[in-house]
Protein backbone atom coordinates (compact mmCIF):
# COMPACT_ATOMS: atom_id res chain seq x y z
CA UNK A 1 124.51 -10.41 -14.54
CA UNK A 2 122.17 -13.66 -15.44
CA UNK A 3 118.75 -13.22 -17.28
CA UNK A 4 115.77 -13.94 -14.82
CA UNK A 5 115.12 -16.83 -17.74
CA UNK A 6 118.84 -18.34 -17.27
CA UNK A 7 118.54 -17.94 -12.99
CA UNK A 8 118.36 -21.45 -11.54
CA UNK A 9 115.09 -22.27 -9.95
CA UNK A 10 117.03 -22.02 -6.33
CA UNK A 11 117.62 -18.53 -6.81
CA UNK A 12 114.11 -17.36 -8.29
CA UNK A 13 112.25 -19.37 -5.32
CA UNK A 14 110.48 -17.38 -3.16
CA UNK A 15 108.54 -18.36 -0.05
CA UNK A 16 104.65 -18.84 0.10
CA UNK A 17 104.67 -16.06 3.27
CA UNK A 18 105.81 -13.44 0.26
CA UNK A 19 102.55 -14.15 -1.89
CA UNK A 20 98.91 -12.51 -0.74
CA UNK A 21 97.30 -15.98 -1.61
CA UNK A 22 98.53 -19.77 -1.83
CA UNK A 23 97.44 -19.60 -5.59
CA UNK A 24 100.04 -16.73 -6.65
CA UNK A 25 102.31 -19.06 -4.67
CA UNK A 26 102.26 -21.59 -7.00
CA UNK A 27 101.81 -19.61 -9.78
CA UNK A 28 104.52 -18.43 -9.43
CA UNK A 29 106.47 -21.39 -9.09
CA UNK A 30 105.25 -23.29 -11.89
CA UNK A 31 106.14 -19.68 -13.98
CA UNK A 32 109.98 -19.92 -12.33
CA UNK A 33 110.65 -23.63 -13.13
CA UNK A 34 112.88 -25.09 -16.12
CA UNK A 35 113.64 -28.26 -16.20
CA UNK A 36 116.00 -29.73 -17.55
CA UNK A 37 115.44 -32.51 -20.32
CA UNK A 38 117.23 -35.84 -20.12
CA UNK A 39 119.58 -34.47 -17.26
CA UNK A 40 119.13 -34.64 -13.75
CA UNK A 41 116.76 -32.40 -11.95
CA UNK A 42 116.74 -32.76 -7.73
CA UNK A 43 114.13 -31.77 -5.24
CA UNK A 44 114.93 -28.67 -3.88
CA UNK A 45 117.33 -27.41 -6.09
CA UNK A 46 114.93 -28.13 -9.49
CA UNK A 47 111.49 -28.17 -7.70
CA UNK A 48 109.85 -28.46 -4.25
CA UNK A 49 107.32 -31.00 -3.04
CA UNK A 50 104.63 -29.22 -1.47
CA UNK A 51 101.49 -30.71 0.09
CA UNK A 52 99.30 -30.42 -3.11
CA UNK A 53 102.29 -33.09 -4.20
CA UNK A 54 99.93 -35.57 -2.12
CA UNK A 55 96.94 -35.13 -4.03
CA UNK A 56 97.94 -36.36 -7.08
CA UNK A 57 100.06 -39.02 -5.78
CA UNK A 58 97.22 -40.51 -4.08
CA UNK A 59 95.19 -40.40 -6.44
CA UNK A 60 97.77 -42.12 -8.99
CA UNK A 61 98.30 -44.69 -5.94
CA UNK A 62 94.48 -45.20 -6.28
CA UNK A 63 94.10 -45.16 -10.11
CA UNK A 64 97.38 -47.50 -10.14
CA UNK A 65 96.22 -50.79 -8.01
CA UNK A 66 92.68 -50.35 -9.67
CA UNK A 67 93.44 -50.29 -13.62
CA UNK A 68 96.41 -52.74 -12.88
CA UNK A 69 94.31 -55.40 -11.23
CA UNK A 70 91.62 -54.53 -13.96
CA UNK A 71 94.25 -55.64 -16.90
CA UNK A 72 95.94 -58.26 -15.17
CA UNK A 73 92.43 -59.82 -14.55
CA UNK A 74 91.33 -59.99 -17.99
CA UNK A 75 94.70 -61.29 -19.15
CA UNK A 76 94.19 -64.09 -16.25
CA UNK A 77 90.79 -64.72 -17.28
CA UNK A 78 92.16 -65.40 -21.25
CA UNK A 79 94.72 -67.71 -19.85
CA UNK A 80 93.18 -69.74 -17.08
CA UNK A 81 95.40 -67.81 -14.45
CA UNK A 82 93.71 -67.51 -10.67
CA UNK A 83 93.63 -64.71 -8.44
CA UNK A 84 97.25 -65.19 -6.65
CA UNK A 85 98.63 -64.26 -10.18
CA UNK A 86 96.70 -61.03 -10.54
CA UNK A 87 97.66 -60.09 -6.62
CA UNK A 88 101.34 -61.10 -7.45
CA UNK A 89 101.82 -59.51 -10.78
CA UNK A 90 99.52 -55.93 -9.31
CA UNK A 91 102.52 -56.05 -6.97
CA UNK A 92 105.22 -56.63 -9.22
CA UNK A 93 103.78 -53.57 -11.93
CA UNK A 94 104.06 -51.27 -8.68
CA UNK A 95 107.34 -52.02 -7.82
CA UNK A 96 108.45 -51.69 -11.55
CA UNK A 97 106.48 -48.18 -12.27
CA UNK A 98 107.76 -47.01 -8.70
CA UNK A 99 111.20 -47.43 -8.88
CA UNK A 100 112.17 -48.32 -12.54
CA UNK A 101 110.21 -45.17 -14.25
CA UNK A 102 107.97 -43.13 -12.27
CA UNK A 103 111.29 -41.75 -9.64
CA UNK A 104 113.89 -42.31 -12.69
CA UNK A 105 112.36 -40.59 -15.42
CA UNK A 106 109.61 -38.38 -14.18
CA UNK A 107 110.92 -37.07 -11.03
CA UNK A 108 114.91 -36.55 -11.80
CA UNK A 109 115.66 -37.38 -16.16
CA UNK A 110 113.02 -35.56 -17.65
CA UNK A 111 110.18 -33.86 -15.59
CA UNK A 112 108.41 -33.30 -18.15
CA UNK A 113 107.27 -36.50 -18.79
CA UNK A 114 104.24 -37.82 -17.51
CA UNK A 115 103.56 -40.67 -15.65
CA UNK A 116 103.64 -44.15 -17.84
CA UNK A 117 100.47 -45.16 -16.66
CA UNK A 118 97.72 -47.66 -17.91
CA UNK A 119 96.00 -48.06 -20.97
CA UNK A 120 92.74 -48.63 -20.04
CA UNK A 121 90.76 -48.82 -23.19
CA UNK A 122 93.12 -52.05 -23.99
CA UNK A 123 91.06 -53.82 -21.55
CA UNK A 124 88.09 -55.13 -23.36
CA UNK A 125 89.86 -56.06 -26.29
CA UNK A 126 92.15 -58.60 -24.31
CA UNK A 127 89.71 -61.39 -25.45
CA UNK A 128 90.48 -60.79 -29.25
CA UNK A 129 93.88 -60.46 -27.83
CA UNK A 130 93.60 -63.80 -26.88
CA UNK A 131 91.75 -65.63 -29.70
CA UNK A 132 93.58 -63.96 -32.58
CA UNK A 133 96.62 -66.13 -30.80
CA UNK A 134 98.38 -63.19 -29.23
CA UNK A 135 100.98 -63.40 -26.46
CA UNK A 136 101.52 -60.58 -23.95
CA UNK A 137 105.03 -60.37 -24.39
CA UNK A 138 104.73 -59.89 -27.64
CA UNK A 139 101.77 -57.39 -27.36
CA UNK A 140 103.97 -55.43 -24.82
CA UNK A 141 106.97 -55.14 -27.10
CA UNK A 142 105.08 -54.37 -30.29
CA UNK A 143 103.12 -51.16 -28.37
CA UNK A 144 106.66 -50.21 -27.56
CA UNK A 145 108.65 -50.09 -30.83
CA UNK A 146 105.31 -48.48 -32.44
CA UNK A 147 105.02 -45.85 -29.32
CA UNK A 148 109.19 -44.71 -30.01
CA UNK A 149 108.45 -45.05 -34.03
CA UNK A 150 106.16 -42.23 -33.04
CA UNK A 151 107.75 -40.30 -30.31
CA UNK A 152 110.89 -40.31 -32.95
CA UNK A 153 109.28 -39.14 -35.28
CA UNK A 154 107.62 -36.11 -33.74
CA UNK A 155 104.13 -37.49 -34.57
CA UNK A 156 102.65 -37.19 -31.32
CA UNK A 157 103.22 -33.54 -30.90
CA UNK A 158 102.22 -33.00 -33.82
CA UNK A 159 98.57 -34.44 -33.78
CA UNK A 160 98.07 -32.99 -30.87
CA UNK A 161 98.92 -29.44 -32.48
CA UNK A 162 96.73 -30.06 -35.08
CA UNK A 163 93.73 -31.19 -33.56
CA UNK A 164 91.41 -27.94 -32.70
CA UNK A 165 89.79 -26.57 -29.69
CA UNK A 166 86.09 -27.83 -30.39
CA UNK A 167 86.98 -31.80 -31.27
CA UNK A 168 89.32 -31.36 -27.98
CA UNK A 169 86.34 -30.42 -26.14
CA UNK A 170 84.22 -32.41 -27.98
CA UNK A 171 86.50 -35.64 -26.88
CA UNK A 172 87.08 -34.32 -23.12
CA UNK A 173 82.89 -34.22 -23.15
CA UNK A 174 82.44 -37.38 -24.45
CA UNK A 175 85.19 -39.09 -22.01
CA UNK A 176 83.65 -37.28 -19.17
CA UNK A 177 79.81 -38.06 -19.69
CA UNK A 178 80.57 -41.84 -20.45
CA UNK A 179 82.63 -42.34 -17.61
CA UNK A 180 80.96 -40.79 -14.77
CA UNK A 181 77.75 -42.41 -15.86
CA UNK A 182 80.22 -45.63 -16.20
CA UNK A 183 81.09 -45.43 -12.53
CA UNK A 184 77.76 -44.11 -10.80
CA UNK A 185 76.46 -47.30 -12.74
CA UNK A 186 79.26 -49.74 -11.33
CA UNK A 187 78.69 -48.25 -8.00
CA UNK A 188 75.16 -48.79 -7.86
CA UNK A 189 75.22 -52.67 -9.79
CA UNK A 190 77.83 -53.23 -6.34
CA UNK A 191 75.57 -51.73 -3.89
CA UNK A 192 72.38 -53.58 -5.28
CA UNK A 193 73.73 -56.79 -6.12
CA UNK A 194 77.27 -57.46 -4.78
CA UNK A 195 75.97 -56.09 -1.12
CA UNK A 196 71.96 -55.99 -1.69
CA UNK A 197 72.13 -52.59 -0.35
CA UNK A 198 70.84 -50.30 -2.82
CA UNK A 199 70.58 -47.25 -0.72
CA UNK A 200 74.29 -46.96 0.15
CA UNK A 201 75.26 -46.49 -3.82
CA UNK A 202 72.50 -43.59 -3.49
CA UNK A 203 73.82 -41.52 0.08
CA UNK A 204 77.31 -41.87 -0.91
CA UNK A 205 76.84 -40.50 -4.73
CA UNK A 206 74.87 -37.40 -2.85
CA UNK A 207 77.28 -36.62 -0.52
CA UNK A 208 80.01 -36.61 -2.61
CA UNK A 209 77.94 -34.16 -5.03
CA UNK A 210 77.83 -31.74 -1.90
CA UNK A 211 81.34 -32.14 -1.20
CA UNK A 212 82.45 -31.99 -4.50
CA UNK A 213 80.02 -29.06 -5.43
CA UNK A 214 81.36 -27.08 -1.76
CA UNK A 215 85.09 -27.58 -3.08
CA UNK A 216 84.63 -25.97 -5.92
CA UNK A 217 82.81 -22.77 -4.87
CA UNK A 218 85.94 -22.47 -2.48
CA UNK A 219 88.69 -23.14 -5.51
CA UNK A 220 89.78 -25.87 -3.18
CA UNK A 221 88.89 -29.18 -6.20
CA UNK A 222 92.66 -30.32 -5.40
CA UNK A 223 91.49 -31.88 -2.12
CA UNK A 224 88.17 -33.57 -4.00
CA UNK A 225 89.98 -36.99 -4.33
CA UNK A 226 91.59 -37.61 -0.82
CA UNK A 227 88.73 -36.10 0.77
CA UNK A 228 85.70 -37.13 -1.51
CA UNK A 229 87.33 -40.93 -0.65
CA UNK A 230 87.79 -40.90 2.99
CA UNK A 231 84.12 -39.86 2.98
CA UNK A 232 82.57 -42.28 0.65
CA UNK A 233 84.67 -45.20 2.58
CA UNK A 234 83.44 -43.95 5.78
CA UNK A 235 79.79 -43.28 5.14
CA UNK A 236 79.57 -46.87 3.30
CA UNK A 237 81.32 -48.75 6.14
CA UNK A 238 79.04 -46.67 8.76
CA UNK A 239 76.39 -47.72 6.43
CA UNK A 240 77.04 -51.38 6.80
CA UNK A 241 78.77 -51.94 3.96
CA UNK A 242 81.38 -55.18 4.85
CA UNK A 243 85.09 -54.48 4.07
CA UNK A 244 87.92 -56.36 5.48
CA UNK A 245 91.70 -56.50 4.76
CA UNK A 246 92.92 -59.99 3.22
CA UNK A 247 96.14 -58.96 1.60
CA UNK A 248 98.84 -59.40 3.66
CA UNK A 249 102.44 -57.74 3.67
CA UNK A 250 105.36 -59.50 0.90
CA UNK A 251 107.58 -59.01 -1.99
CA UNK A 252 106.50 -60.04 -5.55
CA UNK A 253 109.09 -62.51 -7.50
CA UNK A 254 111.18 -60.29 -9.27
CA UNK A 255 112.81 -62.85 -11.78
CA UNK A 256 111.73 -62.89 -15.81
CA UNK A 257 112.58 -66.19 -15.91
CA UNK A 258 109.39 -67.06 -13.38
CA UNK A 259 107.08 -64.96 -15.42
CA UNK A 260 107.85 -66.73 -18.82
CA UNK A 261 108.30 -69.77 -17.80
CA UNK A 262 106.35 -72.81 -18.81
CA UNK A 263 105.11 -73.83 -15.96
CA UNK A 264 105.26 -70.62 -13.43
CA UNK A 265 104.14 -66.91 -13.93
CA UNK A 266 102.34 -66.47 -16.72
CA UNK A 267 102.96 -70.20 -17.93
CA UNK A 268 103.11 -69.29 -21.72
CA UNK A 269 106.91 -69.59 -21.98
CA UNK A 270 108.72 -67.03 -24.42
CA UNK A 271 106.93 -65.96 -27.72
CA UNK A 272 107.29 -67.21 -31.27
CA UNK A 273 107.59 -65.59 -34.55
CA UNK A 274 103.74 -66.35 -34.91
CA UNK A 275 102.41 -64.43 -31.70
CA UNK A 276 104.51 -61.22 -32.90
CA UNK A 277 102.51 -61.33 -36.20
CA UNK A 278 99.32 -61.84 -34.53
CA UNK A 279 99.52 -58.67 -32.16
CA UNK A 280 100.22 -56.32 -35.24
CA UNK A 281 96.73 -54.52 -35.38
CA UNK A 282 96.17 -54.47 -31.71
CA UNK A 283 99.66 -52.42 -31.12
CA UNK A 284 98.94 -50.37 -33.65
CA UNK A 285 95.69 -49.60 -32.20
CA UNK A 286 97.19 -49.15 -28.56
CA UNK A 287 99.63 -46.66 -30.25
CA UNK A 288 97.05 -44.95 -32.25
CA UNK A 289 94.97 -44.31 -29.21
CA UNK A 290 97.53 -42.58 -27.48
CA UNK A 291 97.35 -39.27 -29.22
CA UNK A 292 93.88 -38.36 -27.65
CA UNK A 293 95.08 -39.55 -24.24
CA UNK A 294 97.87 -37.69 -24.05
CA UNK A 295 96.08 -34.65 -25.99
CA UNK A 296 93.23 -34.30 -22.61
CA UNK A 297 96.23 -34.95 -20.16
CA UNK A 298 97.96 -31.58 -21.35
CA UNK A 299 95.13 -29.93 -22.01
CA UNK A 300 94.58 -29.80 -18.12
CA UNK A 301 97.79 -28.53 -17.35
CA UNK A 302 97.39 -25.87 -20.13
CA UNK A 303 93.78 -24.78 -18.59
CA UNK A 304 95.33 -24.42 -15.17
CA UNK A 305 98.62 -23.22 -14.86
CA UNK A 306 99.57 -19.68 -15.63
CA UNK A 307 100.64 -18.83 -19.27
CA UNK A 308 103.74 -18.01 -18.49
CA UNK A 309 104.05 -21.54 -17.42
CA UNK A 310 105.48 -22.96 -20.49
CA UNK A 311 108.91 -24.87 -19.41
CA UNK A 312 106.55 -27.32 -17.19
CA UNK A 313 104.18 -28.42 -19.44
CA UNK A 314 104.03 -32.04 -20.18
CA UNK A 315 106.04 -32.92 -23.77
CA UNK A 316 103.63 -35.07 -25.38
CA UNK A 317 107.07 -37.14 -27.25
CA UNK A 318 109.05 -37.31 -24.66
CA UNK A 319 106.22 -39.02 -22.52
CA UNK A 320 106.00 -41.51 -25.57
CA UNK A 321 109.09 -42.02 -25.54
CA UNK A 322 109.13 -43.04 -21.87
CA UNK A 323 105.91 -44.63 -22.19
CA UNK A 324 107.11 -46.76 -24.34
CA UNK A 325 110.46 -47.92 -22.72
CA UNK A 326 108.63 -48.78 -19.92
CA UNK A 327 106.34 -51.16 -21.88
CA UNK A 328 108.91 -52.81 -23.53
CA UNK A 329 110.83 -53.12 -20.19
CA UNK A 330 107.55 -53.71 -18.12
CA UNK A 331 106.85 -56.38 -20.43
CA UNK A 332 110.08 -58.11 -20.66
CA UNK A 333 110.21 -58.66 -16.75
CA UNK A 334 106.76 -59.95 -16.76
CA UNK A 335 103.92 -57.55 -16.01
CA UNK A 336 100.90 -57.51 -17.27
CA UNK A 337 100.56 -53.70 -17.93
CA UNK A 338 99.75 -52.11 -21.42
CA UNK A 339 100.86 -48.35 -20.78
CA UNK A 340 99.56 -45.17 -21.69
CA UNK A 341 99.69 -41.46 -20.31
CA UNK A 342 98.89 -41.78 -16.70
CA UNK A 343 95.01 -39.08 -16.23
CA UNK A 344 94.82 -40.24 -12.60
CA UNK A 345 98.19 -38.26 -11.81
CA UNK A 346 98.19 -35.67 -14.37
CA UNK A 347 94.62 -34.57 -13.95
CA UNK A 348 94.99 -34.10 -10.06
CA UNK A 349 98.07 -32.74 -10.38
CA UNK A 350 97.18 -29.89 -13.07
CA UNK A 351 94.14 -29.00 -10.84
CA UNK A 352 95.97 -28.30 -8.03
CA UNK A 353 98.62 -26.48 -10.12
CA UNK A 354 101.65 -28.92 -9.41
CA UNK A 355 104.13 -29.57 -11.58
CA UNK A 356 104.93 -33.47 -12.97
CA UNK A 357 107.83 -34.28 -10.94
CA UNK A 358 107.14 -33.33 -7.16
CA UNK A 359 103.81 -35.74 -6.99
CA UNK A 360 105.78 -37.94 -9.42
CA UNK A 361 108.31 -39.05 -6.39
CA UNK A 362 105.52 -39.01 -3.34
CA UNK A 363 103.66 -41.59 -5.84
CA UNK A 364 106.59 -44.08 -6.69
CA UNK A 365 107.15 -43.89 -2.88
CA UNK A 366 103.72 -45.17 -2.55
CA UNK A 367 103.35 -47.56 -5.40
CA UNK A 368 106.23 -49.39 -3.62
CA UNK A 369 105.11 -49.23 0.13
CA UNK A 370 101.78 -50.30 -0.98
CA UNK A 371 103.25 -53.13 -3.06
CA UNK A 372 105.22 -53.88 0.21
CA UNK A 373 102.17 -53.76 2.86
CA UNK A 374 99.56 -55.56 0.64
CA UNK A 375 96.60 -54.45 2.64
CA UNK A 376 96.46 -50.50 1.06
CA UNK A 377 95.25 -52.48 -2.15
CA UNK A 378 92.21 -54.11 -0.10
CA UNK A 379 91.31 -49.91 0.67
CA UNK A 380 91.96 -48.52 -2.99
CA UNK A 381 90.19 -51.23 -4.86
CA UNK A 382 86.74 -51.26 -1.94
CA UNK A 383 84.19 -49.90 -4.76
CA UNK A 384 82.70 -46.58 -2.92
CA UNK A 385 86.32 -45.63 -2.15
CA UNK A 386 87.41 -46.09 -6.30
CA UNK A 387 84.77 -45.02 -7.86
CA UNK A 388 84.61 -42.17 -6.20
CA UNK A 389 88.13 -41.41 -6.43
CA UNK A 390 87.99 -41.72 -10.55
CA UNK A 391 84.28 -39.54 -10.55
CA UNK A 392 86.19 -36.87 -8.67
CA UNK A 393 89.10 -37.35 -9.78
CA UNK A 394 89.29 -38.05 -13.60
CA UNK A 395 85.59 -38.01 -14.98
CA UNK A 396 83.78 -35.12 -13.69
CA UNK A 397 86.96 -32.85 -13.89
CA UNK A 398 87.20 -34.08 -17.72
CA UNK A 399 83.96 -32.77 -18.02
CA UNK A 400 84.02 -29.68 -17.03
CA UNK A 401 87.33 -29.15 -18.88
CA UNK A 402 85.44 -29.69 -22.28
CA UNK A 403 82.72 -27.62 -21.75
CA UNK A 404 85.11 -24.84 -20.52
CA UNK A 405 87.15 -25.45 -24.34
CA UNK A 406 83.30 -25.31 -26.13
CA UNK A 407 82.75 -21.53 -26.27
CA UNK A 408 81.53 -20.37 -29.68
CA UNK A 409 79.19 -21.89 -32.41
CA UNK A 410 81.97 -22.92 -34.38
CA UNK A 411 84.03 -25.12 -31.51
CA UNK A 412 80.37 -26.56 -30.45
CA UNK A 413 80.40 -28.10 -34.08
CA UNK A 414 83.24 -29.94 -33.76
CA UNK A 415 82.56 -30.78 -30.09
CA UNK A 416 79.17 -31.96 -31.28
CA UNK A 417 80.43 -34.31 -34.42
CA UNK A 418 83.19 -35.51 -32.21
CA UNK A 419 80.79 -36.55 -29.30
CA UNK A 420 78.49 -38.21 -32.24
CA UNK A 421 81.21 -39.95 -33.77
CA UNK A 422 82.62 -41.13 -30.28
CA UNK A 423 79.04 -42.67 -29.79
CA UNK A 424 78.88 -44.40 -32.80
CA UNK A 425 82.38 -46.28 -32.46
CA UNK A 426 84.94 -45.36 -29.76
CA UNK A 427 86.70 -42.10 -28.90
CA UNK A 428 89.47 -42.79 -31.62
CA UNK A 429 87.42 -42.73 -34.11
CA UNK A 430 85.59 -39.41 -33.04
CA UNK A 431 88.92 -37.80 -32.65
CA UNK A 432 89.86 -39.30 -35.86
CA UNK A 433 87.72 -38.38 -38.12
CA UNK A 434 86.98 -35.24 -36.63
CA UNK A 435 90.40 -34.13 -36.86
CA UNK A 436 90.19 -34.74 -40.79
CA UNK A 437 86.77 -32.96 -41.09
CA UNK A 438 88.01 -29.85 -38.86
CA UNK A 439 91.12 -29.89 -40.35
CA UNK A 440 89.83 -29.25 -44.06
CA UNK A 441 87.32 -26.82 -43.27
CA UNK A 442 83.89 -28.94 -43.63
CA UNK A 443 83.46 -28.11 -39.88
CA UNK A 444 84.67 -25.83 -37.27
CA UNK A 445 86.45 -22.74 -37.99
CA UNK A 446 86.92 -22.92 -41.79
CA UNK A 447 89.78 -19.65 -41.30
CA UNK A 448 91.73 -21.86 -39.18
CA UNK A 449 91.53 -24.75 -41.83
CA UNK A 450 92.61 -21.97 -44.73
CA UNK A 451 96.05 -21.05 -42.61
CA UNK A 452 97.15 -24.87 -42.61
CA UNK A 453 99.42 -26.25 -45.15
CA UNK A 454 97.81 -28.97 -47.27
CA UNK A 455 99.94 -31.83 -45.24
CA UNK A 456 98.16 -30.45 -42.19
CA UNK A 457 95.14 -29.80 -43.61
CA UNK A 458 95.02 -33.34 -45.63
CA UNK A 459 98.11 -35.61 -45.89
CA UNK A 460 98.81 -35.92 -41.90
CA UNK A 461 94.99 -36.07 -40.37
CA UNK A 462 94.35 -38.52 -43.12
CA UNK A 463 96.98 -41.00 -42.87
CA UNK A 464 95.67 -40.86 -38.57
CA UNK A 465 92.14 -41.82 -39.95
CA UNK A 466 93.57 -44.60 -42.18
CA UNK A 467 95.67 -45.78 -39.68
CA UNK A 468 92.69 -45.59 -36.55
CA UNK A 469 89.94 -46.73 -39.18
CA UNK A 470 91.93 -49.21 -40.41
CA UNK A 471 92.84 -51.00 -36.85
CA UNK A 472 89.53 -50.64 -35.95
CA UNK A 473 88.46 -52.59 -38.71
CA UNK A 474 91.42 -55.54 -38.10
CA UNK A 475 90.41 -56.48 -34.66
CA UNK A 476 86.44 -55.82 -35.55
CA UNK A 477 85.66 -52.87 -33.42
CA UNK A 478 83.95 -51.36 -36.42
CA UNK A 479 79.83 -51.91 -35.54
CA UNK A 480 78.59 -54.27 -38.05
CA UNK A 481 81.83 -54.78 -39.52
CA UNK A 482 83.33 -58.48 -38.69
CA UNK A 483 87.17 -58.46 -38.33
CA UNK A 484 88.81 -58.19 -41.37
CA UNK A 485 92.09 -60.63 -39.58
């Protein structure tokens, strides 16, 4: 007779009518699953897609064309590119993160893998990109082999175990506060000066405070980003806000040889010796920043699924791993995309207690109809309906998730130096050197620091603070500081 561990997901599955509440429901199914890792797992038989599944593949949809267009802008700005390339290469990333890794490895090889999403924080540095004679080929394949040199080596996993409940809170806090002031100030800069309607920025940041603040009293924050959208499009348009839809249906050109070629795509043509050395700090730096990415992603999932929930939650070296094939690959056949762990799906998803790979195959359905139809980009990137989506559905949840983790004097010292540190630079160097000063007992929970070994305690959060510190200070992110390249 099998175990209840060893019976196949199939057999254990039992239907939401047996359950008091739709919460045990999926409880109880994200406490049955085990997935299987680098084999192939099937809908029905593995998981189910249920309608939460939406949520977080809308969301991911949303967070997708935005972050996409933002980084293929900035790279078309560097290199005298125009607007059809950004449209054309936002097309081709969805099409590649749809089919090529967000269905292949997510949903079926290895579920526990998020999302390869974007690296946002990559964005404003794409001008030293640029002038320190970098290439984006050779950006994108340097993140890579750095992201599996990590993933192999178990490095990921492992800063993430050793960095402690206050400078994770501390860093969720900071991320949170910064970015929802971030997009209430984008929001209103659009309404005032982009429409010269100040007033709209105003009613549709107050009604999605009611909506948001009404979901939450009823446990129902998994609708907050479909339905805190619809809302915010609709009361801007009714408003008087213009929109209109100018994309129109089409396939992007699929061909490497177009995007690297001297006089089409990008119009670079392949990359020398030369523009591999001169991407060396800013990889590193990608890779470096991964850690605390990936750290708040599973964080969610570990706040809101059950405990017994253990076989679903996202493996923080496998997802480098993946993240980093797909850059490499990504790269290769011309996008623009520098990857990271993907918060607009996993957020979502942990909130309304999914697992990875259910939402993971709704959204690489819609990456590629979206890519094929045009005019769904025209709807995700229309400002109230984004920033609205990322408040509700990234930010403000971030937020609250670090003040939940800051619950006694010694995690709010952590959380507080992180936050301070965060301010001064950027949030890798909060987590950074945080990490070292909670790890050897200056701050936080000096007990905790007296059970580590002296690698965790010294060798392993130092050589992170060398390595952060010491990108920082290549590429001149250090305040004060001019680039030491």
């Amino acid at each position: 007779m099998q175990d209840a561990e060893n019976t196949p997901y199939s057999e254990r599955h039992k239907p939401a009518s047996d359950f008091g509440s739709r919460e045990d429901y999926l409880n109880n199914e994200l406490s049955i699953m085990k997935f299987k890792r680098w084999g192939i797992n099937l809908p029905y038989r593995d998981y189910r897609i249920e309608i939460e599944d939406w949520v977080p593949a809308l969301a991911a949809t949303i967070g997708k064309i935005v972050m996409v267009a933002a980084m293929a802008t900035a790279f078309a700005a560097q290199f005298g590119l125009d607007a059809s390339f950004v449209a054309e290469n936002v097309r081709f990333e969805l099409v590649i993160a749809g089919v090529l890794f967000v269905v292949l490895f997510a949903a079926i090889l290895n579920p526990r893998t998020n999302l390869a999403g974007t690296h946002g924080p990559m964005i404003p540095l794409i001008p030293l990109i640029a002038a320190a004679g970098g290439h984006p080929l050779a950006l994108g394949i340097m993140v890579g082999v750095f992201g599996i040199m990590l993933s192999m080596s178990k490095g990921g996993s492992k800063l993430v175990t050793l960095t402690g409940e206050g400078v994770r809170g501390g860093l969720l806090i900071y991320l949170g506060a910064v970015g929802t002031i971030g997009q209430i100030a984008k929001l209103k800069a659009w309404s005032a000066g982009n429409i010269g309607m100040p007033f709209v920025a105003f009613v549709v940041i107050l009604i999605t405070v009611v909506v948001y603040a009404y979901l939450a009293r009823v446990k129902k924050r998994w609708l907050a980003i479909p339905l805190c959208s619809v809302i915010a499009g609709v009361a801007a348009y009714a408003l008087g806000a213009p929109f209109e839809f100018v994309t129109e249906p089409g396939l992007p050109n699929m061909s490497p040889l177009y995007w690297w070629g001297e006089d089409t795509g990008w119009k670079l043509g392949w990359p020398t010796l030369s523009h591999y050395i001169a991407v060396i700090p800013f990889a590193i730096l990608a890779v470096a920043m991964w850690s605390p990415d990936f750290l708040g992603h599973r964080v969610f999932q570990e706040l809101n699924y059950p405990k017994k929930a253990r076989n679903v939650l996202m493996d923080v070296d496998d997802t480098m791993t993946v993240v980093s094939i797909r850059q490499i690959v990504g790269s290769v056949l011309g996008g623009a995309n520098l990857a990271s762990s993907w918060g607009t799906y996993m957020i979502p998803a942990a909130i309304a207690k999914r697992p990875i790979p259910g939402g993971a195959l709704l959204t690489g359905l819609l990456c590629v109809a979206c890519a094929l139809l045009g005019f769904p980009m025209d709807l995700a990137m229309w400002e109230p309906v984004l920033r609205v989506a990322l408040l509700v559905g990234v930010f403000l949840p971030l937020l609250e998730a670090g003040m939940q983790m800051v619950n006694d004097n010694k995690s709010s010292q952590s959380a507080g130096i992180c936050i301070f540190a965060s301010a001064l630079v950027n949030p890798v160097f909060g987590w950074a050197t945080t990490m070292l000063l909670d790890n050897m007992g200056f701050i936080g929970d000096k007990e905790r620091s007296e059970q580590l070994t002296f690698a965790d305690r010294l060798v392993i959060p130092g050589i992170a603070f060398v390595i952060c510190v010491g990108s920082l200070a290549l590429v001149g992110q250090l305040p004060g500081i001019p680039a030491l390249l």
